[in-house]
PDB file of N, CA and C in Angstrom:
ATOM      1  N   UNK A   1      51.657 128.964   5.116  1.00  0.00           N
ATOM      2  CA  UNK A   1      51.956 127.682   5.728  1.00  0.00           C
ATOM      3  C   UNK A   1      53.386 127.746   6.269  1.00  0.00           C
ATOM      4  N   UNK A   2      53.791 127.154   7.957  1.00  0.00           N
ATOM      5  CA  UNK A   2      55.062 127.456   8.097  1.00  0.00           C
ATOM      6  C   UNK A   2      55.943 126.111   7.187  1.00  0.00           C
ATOM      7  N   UNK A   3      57.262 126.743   7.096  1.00  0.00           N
ATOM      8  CA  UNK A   3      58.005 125.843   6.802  1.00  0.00           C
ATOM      9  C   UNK A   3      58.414 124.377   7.323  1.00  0.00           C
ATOM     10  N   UNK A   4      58.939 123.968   6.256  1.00  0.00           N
ATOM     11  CA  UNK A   4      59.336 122.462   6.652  1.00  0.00           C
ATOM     12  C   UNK A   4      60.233 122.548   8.223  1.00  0.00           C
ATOM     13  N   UNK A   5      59.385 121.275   9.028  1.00  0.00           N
ATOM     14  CA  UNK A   5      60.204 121.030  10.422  1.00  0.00           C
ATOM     15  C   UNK A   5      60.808 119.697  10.451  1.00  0.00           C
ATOM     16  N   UNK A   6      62.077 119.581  10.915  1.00  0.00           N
ATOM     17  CA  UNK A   6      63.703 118.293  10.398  1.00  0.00           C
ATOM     18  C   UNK A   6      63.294 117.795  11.767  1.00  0.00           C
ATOM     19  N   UNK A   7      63.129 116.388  11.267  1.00  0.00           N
ATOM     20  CA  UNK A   7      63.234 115.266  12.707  1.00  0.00           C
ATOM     21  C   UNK A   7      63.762 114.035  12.426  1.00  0.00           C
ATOM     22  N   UNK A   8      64.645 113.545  13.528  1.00  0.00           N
ATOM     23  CA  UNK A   8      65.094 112.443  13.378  1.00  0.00           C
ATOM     24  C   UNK A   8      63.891 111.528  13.532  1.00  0.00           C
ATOM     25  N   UNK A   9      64.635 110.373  12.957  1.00  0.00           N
ATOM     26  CA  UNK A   9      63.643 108.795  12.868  1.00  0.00           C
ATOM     27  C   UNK A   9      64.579 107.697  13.022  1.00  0.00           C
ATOM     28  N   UNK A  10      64.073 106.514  13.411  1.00  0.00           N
ATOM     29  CA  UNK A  10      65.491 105.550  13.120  1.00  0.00           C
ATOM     30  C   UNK A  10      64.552 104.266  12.229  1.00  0.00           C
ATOM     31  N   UNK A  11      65.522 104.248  11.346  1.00  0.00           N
ATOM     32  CA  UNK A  11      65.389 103.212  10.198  1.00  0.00           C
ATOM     33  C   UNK A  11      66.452 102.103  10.160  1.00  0.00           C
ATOM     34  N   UNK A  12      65.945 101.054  10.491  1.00  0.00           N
ATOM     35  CA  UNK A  12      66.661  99.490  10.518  1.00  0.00           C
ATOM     36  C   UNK A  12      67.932 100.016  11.701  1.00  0.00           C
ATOM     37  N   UNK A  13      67.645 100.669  13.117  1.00  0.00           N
ATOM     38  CA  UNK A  13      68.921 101.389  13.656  1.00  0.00           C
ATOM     39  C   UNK A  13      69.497 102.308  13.376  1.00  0.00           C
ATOM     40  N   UNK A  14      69.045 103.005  12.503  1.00  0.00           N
ATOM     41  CA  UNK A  14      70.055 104.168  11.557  1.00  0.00           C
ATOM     42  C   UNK A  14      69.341 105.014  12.209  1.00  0.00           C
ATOM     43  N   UNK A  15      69.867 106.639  12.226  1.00  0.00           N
ATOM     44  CA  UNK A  15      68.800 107.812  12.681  1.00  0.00           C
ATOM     45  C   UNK A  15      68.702 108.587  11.149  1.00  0.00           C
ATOM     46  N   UNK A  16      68.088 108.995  11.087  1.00  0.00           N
ATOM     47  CA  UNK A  16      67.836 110.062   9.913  1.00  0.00           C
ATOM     48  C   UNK A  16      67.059 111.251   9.442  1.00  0.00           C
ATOM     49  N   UNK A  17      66.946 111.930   9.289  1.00  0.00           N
ATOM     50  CA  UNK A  17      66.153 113.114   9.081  1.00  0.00           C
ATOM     51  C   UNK A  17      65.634 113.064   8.082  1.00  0.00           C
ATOM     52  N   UNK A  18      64.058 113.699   8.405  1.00  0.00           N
ATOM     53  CA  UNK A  18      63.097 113.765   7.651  1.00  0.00           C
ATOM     54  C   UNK A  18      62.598 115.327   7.600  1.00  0.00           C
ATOM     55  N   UNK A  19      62.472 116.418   6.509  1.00  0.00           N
ATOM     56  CA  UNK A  19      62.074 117.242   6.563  1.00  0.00           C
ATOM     57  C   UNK A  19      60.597 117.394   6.128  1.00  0.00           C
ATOM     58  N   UNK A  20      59.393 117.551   6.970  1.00  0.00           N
ATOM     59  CA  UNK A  20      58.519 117.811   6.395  1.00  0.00           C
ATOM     60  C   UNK A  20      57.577 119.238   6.937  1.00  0.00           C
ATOM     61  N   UNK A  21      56.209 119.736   6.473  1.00  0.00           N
ATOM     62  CA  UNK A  21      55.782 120.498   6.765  1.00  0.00           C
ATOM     63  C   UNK A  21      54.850 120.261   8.065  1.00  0.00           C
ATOM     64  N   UNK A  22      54.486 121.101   9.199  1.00  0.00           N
ATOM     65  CA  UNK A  22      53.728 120.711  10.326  1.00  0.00           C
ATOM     66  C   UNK A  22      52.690 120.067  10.000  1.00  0.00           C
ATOM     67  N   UNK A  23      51.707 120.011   9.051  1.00  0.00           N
ATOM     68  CA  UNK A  23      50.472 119.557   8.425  1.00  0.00           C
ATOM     69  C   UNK A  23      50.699 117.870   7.915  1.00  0.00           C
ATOM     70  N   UNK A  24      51.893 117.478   7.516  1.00  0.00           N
ATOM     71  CA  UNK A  24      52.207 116.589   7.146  1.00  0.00           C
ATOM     72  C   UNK A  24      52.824 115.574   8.633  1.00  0.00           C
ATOM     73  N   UNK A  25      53.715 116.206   9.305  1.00  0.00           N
ATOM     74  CA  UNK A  25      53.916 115.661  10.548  1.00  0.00           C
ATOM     75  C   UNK A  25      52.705 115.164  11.054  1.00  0.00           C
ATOM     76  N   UNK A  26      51.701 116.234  11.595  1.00  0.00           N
ATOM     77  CA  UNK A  26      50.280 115.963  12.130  1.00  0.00           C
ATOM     78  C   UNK A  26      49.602 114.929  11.189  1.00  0.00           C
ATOM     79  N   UNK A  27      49.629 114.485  10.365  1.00  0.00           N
ATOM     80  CA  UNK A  27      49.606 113.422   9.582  1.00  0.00           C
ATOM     81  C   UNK A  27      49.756 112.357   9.703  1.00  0.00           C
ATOM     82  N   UNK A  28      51.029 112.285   9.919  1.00  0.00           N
ATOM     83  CA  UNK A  28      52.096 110.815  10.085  1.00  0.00           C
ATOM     84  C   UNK A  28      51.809 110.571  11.211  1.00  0.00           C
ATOM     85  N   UNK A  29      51.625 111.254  12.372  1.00  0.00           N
ATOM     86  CA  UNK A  29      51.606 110.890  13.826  1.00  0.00           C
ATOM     87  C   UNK A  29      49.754 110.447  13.683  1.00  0.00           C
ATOM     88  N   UNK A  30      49.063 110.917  13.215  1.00  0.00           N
ATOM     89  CA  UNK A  30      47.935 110.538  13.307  1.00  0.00           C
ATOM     90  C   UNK A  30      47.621 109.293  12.493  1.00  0.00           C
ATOM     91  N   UNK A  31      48.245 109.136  11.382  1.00  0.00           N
ATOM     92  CA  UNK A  31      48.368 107.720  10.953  1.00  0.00           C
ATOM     93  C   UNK A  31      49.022 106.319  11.678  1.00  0.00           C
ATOM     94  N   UNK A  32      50.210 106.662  12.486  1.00  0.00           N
ATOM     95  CA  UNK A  32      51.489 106.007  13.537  1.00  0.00           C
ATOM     96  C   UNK A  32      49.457 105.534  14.441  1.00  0.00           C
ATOM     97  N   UNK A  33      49.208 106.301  14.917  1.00  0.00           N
ATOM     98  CA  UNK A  33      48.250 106.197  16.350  1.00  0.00           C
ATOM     99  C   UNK A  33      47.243 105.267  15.511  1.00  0.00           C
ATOM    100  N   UNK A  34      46.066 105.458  14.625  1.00  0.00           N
ATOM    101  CA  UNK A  34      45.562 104.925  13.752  1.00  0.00           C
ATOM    102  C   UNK A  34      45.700 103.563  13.503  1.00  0.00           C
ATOM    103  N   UNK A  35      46.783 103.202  13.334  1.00  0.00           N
ATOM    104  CA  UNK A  35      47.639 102.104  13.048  1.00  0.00           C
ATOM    105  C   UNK A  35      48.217 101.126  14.052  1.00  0.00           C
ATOM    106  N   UNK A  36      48.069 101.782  15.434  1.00  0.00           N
ATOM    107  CA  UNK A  36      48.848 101.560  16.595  1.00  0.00           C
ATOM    108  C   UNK A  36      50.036 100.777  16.606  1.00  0.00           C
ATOM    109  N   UNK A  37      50.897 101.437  15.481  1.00  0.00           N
ATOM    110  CA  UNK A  37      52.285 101.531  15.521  1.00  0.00           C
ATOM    111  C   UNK A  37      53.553 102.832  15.975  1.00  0.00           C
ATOM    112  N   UNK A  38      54.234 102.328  16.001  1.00  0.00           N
ATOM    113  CA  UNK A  38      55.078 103.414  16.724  1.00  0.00           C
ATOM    114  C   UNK A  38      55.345 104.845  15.314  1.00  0.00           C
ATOM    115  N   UNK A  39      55.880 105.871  15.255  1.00  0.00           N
ATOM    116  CA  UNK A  39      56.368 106.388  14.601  1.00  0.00           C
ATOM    117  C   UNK A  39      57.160 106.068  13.542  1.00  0.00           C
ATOM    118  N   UNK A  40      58.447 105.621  14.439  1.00  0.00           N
ATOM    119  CA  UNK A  40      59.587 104.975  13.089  1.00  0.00           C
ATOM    120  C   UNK A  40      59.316 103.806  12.276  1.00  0.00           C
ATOM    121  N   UNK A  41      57.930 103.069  13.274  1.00  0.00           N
ATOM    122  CA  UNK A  41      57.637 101.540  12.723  1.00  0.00           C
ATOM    123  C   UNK A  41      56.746 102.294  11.334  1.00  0.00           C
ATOM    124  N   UNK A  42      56.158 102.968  11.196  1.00  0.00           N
ATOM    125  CA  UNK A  42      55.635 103.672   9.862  1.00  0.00           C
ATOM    126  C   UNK A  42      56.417 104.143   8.869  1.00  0.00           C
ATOM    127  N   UNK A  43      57.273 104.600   9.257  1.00  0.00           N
ATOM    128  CA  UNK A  43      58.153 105.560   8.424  1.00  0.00           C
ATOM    129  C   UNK A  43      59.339 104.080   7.812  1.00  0.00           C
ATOM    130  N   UNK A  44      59.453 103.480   8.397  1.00  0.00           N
ATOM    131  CA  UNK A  44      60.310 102.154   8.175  1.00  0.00           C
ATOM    132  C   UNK A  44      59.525 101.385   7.326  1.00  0.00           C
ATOM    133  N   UNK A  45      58.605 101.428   7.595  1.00  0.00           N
ATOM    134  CA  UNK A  45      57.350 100.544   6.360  1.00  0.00           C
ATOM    135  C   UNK A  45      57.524 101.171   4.954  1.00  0.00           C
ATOM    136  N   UNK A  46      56.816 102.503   5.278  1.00  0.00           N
ATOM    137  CA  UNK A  46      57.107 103.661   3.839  1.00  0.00           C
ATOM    138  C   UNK A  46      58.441 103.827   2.931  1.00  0.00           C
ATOM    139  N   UNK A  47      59.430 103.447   3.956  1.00  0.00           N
ATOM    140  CA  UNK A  47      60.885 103.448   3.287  1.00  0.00           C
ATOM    141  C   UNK A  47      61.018 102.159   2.794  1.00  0.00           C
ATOM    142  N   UNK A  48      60.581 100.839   3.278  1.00  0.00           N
ATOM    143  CA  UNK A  48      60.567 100.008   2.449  1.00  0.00           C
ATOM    144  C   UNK A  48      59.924  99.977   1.541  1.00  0.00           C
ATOM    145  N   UNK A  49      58.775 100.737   1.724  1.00  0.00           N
ATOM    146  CA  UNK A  49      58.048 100.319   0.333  1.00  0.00           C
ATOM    147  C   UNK A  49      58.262 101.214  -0.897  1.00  0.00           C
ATOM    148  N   UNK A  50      59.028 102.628  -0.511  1.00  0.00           N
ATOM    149  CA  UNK A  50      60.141 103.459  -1.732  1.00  0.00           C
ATOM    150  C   UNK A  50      61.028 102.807  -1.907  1.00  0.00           C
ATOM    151  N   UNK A  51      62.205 101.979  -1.514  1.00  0.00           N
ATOM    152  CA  UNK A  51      63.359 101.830  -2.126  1.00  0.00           C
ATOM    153  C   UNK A  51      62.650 100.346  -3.389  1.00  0.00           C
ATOM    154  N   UNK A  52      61.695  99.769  -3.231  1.00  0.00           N
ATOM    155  CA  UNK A  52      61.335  99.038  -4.157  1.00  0.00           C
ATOM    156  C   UNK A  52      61.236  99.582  -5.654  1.00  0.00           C
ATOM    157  N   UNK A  53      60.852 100.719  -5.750  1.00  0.00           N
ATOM    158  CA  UNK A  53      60.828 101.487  -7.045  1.00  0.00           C
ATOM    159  C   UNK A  53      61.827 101.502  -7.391  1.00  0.00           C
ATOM    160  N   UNK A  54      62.005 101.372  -8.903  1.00  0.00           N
ATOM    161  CA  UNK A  54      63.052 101.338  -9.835  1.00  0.00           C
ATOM    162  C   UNK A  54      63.848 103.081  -9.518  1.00  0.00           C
ATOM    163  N   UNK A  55      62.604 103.828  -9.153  1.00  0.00           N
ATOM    164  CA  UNK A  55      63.881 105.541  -9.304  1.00  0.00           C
ATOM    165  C   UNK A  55      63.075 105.942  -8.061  1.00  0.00           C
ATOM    166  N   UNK A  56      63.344 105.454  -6.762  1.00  0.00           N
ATOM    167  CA  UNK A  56      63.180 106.024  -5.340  1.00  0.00           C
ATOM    168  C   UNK A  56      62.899 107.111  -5.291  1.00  0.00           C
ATOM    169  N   UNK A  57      61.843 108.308  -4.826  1.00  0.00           N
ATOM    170  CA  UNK A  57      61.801 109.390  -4.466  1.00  0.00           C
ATOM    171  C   UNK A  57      62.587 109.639  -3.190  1.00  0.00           C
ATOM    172  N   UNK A  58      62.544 110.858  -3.049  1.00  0.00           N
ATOM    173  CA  UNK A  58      63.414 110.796  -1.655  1.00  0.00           C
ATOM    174  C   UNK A  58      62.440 110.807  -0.164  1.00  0.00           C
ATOM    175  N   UNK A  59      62.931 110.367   0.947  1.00  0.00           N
ATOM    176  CA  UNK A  59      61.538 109.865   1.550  1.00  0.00           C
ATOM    177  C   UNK A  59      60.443 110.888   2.177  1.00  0.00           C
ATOM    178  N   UNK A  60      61.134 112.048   2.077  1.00  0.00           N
ATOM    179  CA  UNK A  60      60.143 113.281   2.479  1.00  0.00           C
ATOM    180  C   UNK A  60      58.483 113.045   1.630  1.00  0.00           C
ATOM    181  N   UNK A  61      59.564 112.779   0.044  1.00  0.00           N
ATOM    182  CA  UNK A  61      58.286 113.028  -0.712  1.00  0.00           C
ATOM    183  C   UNK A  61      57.726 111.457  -0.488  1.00  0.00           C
ATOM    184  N   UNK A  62      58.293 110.520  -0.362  1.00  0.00           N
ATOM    185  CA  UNK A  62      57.199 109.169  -0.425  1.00  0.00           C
ATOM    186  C   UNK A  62      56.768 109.070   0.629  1.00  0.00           C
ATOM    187  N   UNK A  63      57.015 110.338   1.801  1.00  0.00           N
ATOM    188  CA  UNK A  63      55.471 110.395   2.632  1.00  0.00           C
ATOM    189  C   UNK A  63      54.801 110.838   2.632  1.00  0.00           C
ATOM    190  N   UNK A  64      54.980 111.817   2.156  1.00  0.00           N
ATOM    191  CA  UNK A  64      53.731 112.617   1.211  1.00  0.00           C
ATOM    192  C   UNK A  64      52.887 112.006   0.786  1.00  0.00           C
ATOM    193  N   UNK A  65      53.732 111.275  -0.184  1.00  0.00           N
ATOM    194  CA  UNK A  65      52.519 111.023  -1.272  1.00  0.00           C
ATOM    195  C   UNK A  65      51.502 109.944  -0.881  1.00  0.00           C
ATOM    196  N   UNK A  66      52.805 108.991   0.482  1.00  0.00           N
ATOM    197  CA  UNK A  66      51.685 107.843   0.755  1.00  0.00           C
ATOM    198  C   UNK A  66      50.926 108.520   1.898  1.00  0.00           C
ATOM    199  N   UNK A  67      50.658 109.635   2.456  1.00  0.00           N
ATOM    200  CA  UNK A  67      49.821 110.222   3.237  1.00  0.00           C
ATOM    201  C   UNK A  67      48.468 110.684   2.141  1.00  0.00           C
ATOM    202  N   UNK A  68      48.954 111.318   1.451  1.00  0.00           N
ATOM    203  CA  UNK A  68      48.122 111.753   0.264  1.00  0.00           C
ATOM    204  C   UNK A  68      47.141 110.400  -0.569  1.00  0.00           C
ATOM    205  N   UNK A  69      47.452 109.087  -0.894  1.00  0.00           N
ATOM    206  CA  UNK A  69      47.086 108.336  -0.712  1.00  0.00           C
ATOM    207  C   UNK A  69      46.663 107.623  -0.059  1.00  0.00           C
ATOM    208  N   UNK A  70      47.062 107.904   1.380  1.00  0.00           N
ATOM    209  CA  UNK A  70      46.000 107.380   2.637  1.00  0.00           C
ATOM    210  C   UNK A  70      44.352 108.166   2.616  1.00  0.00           C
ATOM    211  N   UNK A  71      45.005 109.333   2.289  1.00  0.00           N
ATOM    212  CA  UNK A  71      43.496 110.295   2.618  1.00  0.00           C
ATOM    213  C   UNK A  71      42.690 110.066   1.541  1.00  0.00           C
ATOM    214  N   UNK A  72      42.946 109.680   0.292  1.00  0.00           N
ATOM    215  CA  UNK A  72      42.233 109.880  -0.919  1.00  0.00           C
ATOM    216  C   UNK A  72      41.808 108.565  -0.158  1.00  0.00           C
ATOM    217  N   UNK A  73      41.893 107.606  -0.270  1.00  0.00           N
ATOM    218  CA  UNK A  73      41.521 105.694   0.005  1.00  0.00           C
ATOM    219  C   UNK A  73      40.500 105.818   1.258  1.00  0.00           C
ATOM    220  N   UNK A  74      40.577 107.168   2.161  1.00  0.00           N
ATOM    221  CA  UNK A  74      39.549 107.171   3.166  1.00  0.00           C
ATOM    222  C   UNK A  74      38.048 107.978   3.076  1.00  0.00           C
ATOM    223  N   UNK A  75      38.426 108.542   1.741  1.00  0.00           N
ATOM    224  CA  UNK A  75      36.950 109.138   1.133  1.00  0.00           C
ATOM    225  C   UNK A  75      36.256 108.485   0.713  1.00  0.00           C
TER     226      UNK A  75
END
């Protein structure tokens, strides 16, 4: 599997980098379309809904996991 690929995003105006793997990108963008929201409007959702947790993952992994939980919820 290739390695993790770094992309900016902008959150509440901020830019920030997100490192994830191509499989996971192809993911997020297919969820963004799905959703017919923009990119950052997803990733801005997901970050709100990590910093609510008492011990935040960092947001690479809470897209993961909420991708990983998208797919399980669509079986």
């Amino acid at each position: 599997m290739p390695g993790p690929v770094k992309r900016s995003v902008m959150i509440a105006g901020h830019s920030t980098s997100i490192s994830l793997e191509p499989p996971f990108w192809d993911a997020l963008v297919a969820a963004a379309r799905a959703e017919d929201i923009p990119l950052n409007a997803l990733v801005a959702r997901i970050d709100a809904d990590r910093v609510l947790d008492p011990d935040p993952p960092n947001l690479a992994s809470a897209i993961r996991v909420w991708l990983f939980e998208r797919a399980c919820r669509s079986q």
